[in-house]
C-alpha atoms as a PDB file:
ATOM      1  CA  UNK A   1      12.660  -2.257  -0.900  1.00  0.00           C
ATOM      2  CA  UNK A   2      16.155  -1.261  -0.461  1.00  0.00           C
ATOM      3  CA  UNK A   3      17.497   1.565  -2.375  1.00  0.00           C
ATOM      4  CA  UNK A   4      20.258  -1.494  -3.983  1.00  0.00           C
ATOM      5  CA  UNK A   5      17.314  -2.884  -4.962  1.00  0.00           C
ATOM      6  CA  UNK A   6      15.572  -0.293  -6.513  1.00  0.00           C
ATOM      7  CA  UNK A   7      18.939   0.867  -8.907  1.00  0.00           C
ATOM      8  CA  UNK A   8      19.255  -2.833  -9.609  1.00  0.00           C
ATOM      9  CA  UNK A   9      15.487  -4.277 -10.624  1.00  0.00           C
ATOM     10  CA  UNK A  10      14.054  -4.054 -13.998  1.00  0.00           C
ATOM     11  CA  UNK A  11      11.749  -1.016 -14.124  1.00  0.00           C
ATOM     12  CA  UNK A  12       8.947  -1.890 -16.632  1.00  0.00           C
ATOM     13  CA  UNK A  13       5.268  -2.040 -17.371  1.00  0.00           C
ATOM     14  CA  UNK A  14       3.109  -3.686 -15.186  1.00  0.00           C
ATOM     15  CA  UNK A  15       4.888  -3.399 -11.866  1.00  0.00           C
ATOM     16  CA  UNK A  16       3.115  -3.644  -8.630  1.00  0.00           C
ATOM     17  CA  UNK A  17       3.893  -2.934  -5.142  1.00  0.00           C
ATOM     18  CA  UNK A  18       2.796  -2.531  -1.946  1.00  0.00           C
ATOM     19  CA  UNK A  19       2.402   0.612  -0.242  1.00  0.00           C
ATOM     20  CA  UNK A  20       0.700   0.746   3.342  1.00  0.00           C
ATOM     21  CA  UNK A  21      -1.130  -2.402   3.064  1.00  0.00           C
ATOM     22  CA  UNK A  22      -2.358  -2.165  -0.320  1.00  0.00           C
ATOM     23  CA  UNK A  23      -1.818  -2.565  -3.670  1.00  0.00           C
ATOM     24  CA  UNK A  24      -0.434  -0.092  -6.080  1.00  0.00           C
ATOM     25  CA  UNK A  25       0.294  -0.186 -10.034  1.00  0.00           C
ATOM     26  CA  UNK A  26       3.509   2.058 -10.612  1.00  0.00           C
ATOM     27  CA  UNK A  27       2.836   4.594 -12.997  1.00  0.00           C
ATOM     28  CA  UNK A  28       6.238   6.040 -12.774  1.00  0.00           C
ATOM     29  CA  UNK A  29       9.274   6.217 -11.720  1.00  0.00           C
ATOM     30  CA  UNK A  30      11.761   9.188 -10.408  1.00  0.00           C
ATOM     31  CA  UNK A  31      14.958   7.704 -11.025  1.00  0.00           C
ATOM     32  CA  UNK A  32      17.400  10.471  -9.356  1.00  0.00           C
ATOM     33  CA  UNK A  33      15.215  10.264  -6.245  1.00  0.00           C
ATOM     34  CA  UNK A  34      14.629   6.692  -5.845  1.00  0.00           C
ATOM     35  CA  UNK A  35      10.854   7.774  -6.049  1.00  0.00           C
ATOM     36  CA  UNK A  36       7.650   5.788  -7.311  1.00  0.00           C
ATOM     37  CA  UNK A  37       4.760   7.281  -8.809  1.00  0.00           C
ATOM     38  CA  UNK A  38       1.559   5.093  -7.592  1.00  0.00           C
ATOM     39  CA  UNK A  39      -2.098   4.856  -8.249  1.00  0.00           C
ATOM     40  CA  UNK A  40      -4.433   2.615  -6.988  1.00  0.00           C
ATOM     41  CA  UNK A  41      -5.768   1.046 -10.556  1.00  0.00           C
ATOM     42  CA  UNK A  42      -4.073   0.159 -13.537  1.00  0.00           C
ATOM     43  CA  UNK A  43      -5.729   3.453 -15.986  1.00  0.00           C
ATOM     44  CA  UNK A  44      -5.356   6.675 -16.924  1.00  0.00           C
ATOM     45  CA  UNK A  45      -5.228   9.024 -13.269  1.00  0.00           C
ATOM     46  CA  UNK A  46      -4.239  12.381 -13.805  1.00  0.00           C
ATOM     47  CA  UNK A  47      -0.591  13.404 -12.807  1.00  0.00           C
ATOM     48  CA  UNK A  48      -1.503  15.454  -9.941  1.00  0.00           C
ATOM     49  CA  UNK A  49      -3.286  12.683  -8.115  1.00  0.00           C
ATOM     50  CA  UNK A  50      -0.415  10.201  -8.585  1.00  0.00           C
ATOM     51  CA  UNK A  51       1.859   9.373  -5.034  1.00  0.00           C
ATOM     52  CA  UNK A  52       5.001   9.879  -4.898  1.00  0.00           C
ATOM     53  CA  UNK A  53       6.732   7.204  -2.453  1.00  0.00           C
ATOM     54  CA  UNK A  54      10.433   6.385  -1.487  1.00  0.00           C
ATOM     55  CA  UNK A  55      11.226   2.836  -2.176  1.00  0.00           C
ATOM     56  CA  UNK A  56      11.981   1.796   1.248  1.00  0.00           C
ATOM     57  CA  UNK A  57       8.292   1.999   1.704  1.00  0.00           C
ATOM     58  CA  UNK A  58       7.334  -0.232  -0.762  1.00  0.00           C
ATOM     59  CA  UNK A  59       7.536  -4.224  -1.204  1.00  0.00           C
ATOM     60  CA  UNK A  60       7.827  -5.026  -4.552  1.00  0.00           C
ATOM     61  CA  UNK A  61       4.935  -7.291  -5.770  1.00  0.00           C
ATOM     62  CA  UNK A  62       5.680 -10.917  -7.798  1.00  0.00           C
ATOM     63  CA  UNK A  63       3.757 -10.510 -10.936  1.00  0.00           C
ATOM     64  CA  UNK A  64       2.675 -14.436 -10.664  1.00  0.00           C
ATOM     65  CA  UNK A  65       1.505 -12.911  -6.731  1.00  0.00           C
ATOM     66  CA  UNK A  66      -0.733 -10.138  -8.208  1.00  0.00           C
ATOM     67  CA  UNK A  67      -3.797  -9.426  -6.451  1.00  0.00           C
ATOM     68  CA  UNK A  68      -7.072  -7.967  -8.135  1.00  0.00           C
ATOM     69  CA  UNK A  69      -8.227  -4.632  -6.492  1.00  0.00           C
END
């Protein structure tokens, strides 16, 4: 994903991406540094265990594309 991209899509519940060949729900989002905050499953992970990714190494995934884990 581009960093265009990024400032431009709808941030919102129930996005998905793809980080290093898998599958990641975003949990969050750092706005000022173009940053995503993933976890592996769609629950409850404590803070400290979320990654922290740019956005140019993530595809973002078509909710009607969504794979199960």
């Amino acid at each position: 994903m581009t960093q265009d991209e990024f400032n431009t899509m709808q941030h919102h519940a129930n996005t998905f991406v793809m980080y290093q060949g898998k599958q990641h729900y975003v949990i969050s989002v750092d706005f000022r540094e173009q940053l995503f905050g993933l976890v592996e499953e769609k629950e409850a992970i404590p803070k400290d265990e979320w990654l922290w990714v740019r956005c140019e190494n993530v595809t973002l995934i078509n909710p009607n594309e969504k794979t199960i884990n």
